[in-house]
N, C-alpha and C. Protein backbone atom coordinates (compact mmCIF):
# COMPACT_ATOMS: atom_id res chain seq x y z
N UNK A 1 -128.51 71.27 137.68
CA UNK A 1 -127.79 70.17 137.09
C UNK A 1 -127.03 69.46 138.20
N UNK A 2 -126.68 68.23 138.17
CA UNK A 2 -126.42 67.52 139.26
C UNK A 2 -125.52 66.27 138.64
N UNK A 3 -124.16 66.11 139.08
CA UNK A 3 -123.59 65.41 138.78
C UNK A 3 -122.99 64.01 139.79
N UNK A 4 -123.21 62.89 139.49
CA UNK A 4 -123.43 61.42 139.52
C UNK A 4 -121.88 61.00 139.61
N UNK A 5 -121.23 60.54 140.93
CA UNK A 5 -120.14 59.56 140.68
C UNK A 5 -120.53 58.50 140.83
N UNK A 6 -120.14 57.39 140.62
CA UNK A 6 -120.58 55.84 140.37
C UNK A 6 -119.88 55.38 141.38
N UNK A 7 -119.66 55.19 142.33
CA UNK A 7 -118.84 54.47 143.02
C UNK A 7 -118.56 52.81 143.17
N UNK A 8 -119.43 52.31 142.07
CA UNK A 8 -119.96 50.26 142.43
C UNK A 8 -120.29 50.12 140.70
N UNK A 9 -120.00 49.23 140.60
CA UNK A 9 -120.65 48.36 139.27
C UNK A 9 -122.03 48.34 139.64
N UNK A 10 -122.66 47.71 140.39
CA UNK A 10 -124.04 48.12 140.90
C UNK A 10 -124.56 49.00 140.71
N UNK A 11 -124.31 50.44 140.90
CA UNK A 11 -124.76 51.58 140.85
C UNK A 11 -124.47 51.96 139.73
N UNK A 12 -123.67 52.17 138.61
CA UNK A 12 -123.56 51.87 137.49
C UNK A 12 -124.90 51.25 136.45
N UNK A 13 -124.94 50.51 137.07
CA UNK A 13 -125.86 49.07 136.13
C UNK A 13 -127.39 49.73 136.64
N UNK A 14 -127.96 50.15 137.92
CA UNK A 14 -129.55 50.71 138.22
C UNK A 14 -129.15 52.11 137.82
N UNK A 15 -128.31 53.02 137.06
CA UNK A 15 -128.49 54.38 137.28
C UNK A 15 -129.11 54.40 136.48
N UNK A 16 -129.03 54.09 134.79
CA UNK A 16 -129.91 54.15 133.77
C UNK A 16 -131.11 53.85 134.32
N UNK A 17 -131.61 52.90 134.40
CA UNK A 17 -133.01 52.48 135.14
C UNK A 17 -133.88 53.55 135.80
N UNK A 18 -132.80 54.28 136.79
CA UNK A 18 -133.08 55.10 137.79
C UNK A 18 -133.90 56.60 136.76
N UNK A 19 -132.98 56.62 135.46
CA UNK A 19 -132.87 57.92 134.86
C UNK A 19 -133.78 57.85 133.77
N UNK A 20 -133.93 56.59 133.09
CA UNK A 20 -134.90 56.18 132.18
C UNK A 20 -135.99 55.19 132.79
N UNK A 21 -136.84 55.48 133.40
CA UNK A 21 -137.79 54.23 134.02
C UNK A 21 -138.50 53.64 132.74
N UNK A 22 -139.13 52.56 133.06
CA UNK A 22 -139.76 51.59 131.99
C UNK A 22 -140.91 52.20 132.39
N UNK A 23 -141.49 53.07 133.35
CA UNK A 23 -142.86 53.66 132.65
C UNK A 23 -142.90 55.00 132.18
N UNK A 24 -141.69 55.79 131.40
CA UNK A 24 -141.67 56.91 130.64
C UNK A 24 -142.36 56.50 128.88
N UNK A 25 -143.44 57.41 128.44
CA UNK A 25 -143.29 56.69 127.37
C UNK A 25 -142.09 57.03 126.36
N UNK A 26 -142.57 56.75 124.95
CA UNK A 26 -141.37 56.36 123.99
C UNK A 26 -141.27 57.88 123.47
N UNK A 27 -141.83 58.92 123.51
CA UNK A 27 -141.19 60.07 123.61
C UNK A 27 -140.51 60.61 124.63
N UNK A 28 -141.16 60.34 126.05
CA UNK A 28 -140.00 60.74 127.32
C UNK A 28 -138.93 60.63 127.00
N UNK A 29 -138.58 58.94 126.90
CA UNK A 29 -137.52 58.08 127.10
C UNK A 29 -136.17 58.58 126.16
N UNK A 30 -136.99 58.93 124.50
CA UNK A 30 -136.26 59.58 123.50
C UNK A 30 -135.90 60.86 124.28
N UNK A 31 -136.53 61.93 124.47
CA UNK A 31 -136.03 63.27 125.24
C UNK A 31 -134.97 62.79 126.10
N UNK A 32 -135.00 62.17 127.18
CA UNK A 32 -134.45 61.78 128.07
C UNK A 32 -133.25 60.95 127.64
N UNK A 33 -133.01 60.48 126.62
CA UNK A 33 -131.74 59.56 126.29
C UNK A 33 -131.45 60.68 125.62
N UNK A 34 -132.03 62.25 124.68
CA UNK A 34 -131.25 62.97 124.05
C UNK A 34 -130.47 63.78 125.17
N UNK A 35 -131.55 64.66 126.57
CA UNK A 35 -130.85 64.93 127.35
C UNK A 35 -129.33 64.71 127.67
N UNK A 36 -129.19 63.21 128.16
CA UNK A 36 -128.46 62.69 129.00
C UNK A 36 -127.12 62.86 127.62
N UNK A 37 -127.53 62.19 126.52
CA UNK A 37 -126.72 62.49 125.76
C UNK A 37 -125.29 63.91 125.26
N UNK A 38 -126.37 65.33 125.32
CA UNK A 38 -126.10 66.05 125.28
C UNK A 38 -124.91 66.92 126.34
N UNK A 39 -125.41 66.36 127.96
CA UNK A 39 -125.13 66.84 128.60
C UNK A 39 -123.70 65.62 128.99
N UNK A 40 -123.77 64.34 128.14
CA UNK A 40 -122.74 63.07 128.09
C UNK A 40 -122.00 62.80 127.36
N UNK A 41 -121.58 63.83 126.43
CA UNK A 41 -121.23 63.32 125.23
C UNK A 41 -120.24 62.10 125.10
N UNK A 42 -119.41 62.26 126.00
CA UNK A 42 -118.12 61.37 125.74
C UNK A 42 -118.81 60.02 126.69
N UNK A 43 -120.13 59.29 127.27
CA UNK A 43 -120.53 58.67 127.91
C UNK A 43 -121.50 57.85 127.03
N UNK A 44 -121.32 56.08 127.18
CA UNK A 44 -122.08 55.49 126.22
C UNK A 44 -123.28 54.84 127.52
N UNK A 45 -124.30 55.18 127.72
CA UNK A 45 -125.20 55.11 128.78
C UNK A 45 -125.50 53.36 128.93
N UNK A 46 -125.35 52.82 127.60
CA UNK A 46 -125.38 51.33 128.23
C UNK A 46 -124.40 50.64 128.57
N UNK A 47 -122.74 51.48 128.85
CA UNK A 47 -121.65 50.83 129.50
C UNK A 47 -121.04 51.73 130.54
N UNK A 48 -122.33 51.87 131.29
CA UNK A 48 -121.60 52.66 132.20
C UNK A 48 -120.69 51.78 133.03
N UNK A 49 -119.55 52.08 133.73
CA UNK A 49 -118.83 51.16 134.75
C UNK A 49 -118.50 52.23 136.08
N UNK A 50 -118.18 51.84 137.19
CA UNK A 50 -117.98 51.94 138.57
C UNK A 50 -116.62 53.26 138.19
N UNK A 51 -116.90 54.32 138.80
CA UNK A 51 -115.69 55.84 138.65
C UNK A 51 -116.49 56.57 137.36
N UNK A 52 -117.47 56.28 136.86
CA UNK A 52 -118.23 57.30 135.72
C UNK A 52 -118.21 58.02 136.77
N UNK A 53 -118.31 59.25 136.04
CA UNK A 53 -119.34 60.65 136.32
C UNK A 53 -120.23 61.03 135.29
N UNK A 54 -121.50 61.13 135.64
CA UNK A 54 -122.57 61.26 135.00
C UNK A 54 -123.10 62.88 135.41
N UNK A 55 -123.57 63.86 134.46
CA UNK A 55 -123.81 64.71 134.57
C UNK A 55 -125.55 64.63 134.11
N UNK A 56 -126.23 65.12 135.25
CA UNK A 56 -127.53 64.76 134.90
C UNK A 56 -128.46 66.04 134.76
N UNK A 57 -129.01 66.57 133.86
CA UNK A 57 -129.98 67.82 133.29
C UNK A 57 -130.99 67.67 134.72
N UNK A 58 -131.19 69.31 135.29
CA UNK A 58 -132.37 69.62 136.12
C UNK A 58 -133.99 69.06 135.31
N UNK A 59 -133.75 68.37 134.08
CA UNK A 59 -134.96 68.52 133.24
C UNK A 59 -135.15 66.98 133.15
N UNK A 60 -133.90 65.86 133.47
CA UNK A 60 -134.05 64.66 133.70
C UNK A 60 -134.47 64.12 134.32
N UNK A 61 -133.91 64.18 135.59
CA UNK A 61 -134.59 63.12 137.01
C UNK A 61 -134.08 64.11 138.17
N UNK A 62 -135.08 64.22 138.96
CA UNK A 62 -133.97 64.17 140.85
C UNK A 62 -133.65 63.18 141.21
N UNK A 63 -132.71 62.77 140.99
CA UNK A 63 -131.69 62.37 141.99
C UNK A 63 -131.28 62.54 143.30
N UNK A 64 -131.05 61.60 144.29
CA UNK A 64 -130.37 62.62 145.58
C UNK A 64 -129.23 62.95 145.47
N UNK A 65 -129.10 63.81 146.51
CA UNK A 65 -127.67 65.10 146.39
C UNK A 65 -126.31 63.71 146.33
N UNK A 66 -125.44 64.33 145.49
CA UNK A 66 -123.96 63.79 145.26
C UNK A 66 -122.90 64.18 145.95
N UNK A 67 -122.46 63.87 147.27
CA UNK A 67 -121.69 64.15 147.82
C UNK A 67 -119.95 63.93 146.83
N UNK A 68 -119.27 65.37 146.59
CA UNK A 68 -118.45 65.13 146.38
C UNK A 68 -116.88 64.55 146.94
N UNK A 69 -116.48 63.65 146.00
CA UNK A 69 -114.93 62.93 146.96
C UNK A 69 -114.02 63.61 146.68
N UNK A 70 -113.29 63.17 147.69
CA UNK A 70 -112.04 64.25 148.04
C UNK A 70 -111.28 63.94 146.86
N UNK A 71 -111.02 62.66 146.16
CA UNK A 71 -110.06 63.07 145.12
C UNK A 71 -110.58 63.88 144.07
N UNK A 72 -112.39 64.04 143.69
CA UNK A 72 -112.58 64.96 142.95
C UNK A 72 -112.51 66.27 143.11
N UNK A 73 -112.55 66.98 144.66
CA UNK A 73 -111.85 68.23 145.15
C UNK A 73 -110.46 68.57 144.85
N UNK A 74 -109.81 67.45 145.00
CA UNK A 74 -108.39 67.62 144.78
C UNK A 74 -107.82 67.71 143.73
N UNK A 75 -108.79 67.24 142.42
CA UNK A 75 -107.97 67.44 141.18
C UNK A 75 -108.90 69.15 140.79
N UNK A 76 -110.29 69.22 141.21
CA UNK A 76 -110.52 70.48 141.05
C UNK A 76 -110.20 71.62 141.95
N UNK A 77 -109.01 71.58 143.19
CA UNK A 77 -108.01 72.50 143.89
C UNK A 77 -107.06 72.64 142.29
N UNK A 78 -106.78 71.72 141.76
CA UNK A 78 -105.05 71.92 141.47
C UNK A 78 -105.46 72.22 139.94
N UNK A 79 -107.04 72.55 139.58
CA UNK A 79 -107.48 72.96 138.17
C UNK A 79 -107.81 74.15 138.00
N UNK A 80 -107.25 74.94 137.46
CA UNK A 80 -107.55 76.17 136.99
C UNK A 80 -109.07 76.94 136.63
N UNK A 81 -109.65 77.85 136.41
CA UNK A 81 -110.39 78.18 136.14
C UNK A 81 -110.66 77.95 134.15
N UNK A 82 -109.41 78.49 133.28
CA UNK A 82 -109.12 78.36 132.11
C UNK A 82 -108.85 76.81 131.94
N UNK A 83 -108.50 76.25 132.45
CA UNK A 83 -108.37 74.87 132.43
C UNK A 83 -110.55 74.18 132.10
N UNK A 84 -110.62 74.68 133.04
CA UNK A 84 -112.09 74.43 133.14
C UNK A 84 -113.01 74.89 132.27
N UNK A 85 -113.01 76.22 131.58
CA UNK A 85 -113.59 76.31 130.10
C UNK A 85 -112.85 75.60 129.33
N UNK A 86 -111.87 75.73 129.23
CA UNK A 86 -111.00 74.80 128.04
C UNK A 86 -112.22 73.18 127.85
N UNK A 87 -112.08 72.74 128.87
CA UNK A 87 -112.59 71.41 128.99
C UNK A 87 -114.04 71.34 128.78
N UNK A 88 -114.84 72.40 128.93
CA UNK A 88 -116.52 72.66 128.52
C UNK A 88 -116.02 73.11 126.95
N UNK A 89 -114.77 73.81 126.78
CA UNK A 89 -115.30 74.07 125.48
C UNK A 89 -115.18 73.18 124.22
N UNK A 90 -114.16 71.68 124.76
CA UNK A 90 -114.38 70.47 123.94
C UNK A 90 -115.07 69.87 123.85
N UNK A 91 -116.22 69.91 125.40
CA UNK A 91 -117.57 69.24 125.23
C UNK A 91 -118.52 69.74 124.25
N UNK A 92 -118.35 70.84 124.24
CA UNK A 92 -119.27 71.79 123.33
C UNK A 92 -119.00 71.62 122.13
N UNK A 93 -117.66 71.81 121.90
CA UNK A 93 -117.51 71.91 120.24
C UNK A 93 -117.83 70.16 119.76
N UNK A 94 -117.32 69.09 120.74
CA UNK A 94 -118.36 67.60 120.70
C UNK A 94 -119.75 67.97 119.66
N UNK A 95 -120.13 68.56 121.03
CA UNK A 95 -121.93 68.23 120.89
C UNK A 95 -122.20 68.82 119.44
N UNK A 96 -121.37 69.99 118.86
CA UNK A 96 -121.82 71.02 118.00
C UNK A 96 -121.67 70.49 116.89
N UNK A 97 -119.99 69.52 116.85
CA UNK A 97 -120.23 68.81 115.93
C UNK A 97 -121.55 67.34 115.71
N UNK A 98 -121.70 67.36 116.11
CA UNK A 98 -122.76 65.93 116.27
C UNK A 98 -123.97 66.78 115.56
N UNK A 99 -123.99 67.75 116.41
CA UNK A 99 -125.76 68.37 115.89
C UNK A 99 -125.70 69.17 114.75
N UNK A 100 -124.49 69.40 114.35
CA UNK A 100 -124.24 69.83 112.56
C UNK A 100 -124.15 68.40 111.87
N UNK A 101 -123.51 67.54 112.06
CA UNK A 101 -123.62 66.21 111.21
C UNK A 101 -125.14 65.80 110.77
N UNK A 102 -125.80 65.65 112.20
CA UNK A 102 -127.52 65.62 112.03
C UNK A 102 -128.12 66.30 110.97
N UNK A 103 -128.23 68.08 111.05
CA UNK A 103 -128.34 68.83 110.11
C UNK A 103 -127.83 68.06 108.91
N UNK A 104 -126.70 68.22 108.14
CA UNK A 104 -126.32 67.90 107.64
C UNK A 104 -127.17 66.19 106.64
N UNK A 105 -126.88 65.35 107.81
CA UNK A 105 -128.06 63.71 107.03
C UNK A 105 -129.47 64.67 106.80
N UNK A 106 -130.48 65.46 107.68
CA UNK A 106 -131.35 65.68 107.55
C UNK A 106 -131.17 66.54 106.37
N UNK A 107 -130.39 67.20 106.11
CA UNK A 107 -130.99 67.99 104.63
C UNK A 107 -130.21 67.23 103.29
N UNK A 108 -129.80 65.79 103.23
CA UNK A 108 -129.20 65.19 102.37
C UNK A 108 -130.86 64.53 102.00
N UNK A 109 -131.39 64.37 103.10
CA UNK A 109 -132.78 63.09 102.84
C UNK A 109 -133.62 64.18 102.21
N UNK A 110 -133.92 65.49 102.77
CA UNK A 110 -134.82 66.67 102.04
C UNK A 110 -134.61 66.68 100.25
N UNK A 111 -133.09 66.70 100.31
CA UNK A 111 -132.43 66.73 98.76
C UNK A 111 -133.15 65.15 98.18
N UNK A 112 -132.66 64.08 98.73
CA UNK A 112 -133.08 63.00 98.19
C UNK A 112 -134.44 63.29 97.76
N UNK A 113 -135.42 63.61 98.89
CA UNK A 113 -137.10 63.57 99.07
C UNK A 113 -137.25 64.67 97.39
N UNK A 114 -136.54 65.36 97.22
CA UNK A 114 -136.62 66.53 96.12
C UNK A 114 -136.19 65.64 94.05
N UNK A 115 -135.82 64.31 93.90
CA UNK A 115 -135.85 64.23 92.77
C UNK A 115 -136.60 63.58 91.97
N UNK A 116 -136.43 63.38 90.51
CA UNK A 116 -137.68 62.93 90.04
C UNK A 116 -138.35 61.85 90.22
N UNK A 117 -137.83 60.85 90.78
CA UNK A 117 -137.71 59.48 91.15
C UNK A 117 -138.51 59.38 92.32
N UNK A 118 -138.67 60.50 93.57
CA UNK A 118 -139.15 60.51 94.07
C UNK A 118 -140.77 60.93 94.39
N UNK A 119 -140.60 61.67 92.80
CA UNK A 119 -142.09 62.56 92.62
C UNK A 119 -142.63 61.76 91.52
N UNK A 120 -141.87 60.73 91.27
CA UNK A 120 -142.88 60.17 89.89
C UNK A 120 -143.61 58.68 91.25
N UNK A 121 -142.94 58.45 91.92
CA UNK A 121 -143.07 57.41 92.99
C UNK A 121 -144.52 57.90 93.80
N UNK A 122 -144.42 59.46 94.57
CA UNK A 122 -145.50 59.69 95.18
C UNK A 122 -146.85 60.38 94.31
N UNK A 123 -146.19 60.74 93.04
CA UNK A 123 -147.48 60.48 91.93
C UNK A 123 -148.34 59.42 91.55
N UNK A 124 -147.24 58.47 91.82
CA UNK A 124 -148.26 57.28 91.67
C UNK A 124 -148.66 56.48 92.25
N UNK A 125 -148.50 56.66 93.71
CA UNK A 125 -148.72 56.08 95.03
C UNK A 125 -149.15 57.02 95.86
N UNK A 126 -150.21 56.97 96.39
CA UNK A 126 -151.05 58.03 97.31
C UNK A 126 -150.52 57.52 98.62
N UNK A 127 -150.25 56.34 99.08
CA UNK A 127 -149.75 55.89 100.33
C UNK A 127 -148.07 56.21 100.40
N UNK A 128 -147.14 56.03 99.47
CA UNK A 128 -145.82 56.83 99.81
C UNK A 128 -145.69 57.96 99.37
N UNK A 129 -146.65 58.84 98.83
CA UNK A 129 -146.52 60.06 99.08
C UNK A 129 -147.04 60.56 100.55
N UNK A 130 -148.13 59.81 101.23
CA UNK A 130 -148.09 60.21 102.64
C UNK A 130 -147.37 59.98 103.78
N UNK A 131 -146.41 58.78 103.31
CA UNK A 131 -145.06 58.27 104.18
C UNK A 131 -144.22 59.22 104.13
N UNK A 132 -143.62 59.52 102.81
CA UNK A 132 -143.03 60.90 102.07
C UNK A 132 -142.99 62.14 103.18
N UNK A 133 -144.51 62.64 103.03
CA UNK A 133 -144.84 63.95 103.98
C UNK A 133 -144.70 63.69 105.24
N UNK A 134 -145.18 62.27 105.88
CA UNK A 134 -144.57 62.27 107.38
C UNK A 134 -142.88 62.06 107.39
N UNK A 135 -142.41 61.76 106.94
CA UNK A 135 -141.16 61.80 106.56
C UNK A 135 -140.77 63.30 106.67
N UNK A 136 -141.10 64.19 105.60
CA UNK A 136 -140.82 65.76 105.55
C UNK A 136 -141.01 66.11 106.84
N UNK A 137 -142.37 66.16 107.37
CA UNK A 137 -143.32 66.38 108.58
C UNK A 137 -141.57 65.94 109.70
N UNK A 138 -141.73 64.92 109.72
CA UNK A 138 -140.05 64.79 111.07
C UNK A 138 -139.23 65.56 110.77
N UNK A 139 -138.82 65.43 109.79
CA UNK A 139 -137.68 66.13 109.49
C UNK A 139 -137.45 67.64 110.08
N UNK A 140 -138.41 68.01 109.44
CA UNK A 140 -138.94 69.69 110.06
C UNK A 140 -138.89 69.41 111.64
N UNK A 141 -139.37 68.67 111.90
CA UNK A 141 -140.08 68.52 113.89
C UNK A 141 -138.08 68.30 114.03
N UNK A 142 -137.65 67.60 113.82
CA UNK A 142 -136.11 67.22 114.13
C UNK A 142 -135.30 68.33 114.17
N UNK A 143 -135.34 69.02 112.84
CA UNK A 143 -134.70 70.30 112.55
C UNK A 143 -135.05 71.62 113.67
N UNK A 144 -136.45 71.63 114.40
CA UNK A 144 -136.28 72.57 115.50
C UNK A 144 -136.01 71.95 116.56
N UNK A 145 -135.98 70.54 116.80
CA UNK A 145 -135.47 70.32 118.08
C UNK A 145 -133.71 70.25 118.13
N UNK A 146 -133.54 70.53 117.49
CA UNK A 146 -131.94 70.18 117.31
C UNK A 146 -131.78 71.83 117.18
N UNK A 147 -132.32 72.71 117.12
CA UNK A 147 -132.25 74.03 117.24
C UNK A 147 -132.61 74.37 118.64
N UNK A 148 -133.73 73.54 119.39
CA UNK A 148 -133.61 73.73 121.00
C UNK A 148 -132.73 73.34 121.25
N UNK A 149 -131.67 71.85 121.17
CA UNK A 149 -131.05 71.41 121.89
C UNK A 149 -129.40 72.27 121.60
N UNK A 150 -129.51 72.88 120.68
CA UNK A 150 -128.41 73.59 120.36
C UNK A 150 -128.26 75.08 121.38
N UNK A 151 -129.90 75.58 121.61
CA UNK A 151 -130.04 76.87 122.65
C UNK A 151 -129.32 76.28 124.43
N UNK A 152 -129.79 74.80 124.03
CA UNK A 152 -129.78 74.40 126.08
C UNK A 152 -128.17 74.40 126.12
N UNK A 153 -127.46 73.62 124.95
CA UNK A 153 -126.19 73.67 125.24
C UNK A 153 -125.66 75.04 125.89
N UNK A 154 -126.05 75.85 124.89
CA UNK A 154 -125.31 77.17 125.01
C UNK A 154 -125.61 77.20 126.65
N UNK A 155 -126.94 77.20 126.67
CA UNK A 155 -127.01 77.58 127.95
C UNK A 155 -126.51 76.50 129.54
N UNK A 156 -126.54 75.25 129.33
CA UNK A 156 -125.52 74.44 129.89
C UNK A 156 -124.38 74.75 129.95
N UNK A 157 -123.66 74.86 128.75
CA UNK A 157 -122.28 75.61 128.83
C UNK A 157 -122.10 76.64 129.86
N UNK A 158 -123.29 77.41 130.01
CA UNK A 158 -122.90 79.35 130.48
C UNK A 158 -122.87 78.29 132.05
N UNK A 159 -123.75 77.73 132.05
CA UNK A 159 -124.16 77.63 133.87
C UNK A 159 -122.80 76.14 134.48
N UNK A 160 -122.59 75.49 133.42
CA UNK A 160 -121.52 74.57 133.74
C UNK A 160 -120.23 75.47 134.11
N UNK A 161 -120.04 75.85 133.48
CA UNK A 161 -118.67 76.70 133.79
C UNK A 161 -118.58 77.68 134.56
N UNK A 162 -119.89 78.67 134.94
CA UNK A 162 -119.96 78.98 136.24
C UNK A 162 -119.84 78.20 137.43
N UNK A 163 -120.69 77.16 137.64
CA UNK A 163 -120.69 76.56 138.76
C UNK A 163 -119.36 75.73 139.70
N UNK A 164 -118.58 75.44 137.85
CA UNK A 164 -117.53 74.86 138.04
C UNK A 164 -116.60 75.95 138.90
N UNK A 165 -117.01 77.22 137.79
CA UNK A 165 -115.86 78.21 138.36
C UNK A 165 -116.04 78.12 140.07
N UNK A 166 -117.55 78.41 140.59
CA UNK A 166 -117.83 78.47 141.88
C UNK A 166 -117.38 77.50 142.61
N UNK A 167 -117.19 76.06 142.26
CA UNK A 167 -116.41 75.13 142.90
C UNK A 167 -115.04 75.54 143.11
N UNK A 168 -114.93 76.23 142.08
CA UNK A 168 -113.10 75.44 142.54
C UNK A 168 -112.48 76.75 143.30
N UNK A 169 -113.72 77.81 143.56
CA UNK A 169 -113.45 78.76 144.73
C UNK A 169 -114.04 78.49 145.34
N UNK A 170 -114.89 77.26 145.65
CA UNK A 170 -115.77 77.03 146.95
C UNK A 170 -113.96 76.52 147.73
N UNK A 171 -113.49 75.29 146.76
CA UNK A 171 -112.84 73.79 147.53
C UNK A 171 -111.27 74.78 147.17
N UNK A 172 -111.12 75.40 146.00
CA UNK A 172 -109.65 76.08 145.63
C UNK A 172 -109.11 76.87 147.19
């Protein structure tokens, strides 16, 4: 994992570009905006501005290496180790809420997809009852990816807060 300071409005404005190219297709691009997401929570990727830090997934892009600045050494000298889970563990509980809300719409539409209104509809329509099932069909596909992306956190979490820890006894 590799984390991105912005130093320019410029660099800002090509990083997306850099991270989403226009020849990924439209599933990459989706993975890749969930990635960035996950690992961004508090980051809206089409406003990035000049002092972001962007945290970018080994599973996104290489990037070249990010030389860190001294004022970011200096606030991670004078940051604690507990300070530093503390702060992964608001990102986390972020993300956790987001990907329970998801859950959550996705099994409101299952309930919807379940009443009579809906079965007298694909009884009598052979074409939205097959919209219907691709409909179900995502839902399901959504429901395990949001069960991977719930495993990477965990595991982002474990390796973020190590590494962090290892920083701030590399620079502490």
């Amino acid at each position: 994992m590799r984390v991105v300071k912005l130093k320019s409005q410029r660099e800002a404005n090509s990083l997306k570009a850099q991270l989403i190219p226009e020849a990924l297709t439209e599933a990459d691009r989706t993975r890749v905006e969930r990635e960035l997401k996950i690992a961004n929570p508090h980051l809206d990727l089409d406003r990035l501005t000049a002092d972001s830090v962007v945290v970018v997934p080994d599973t996104v892009a290489s990037l070249p290496e990010v030389t860190i600045a001294g004022e970011a050494v200096e606030r991670l000298q004078q940051t604690s180790p507990q300070v530093l889970r503390e702060r992964v563990a608001v990102l986390r509980a972020h993300v956790e809420s987001s990907i329970t809300l998801e859950t959550e719409a996705r099994e409101a539409l299952r309930r919807d997809f379940r009443t009579r209104a809906v079965k007298d509809a694909t009884d009598a329509d052979p074409a939205i009852a097959e919209q219907i099932e691709r409909v179900r069909n995502q839902l399901t596909e959504d429901g395990r990816e949001a069960r991977e992306r719930q495993e990477r956190l965990e595991a982002l979490a474990t390796v973020a807060t190590a590494d962090l820890e290892a920083l701030q006894q590399r620079f502490g």
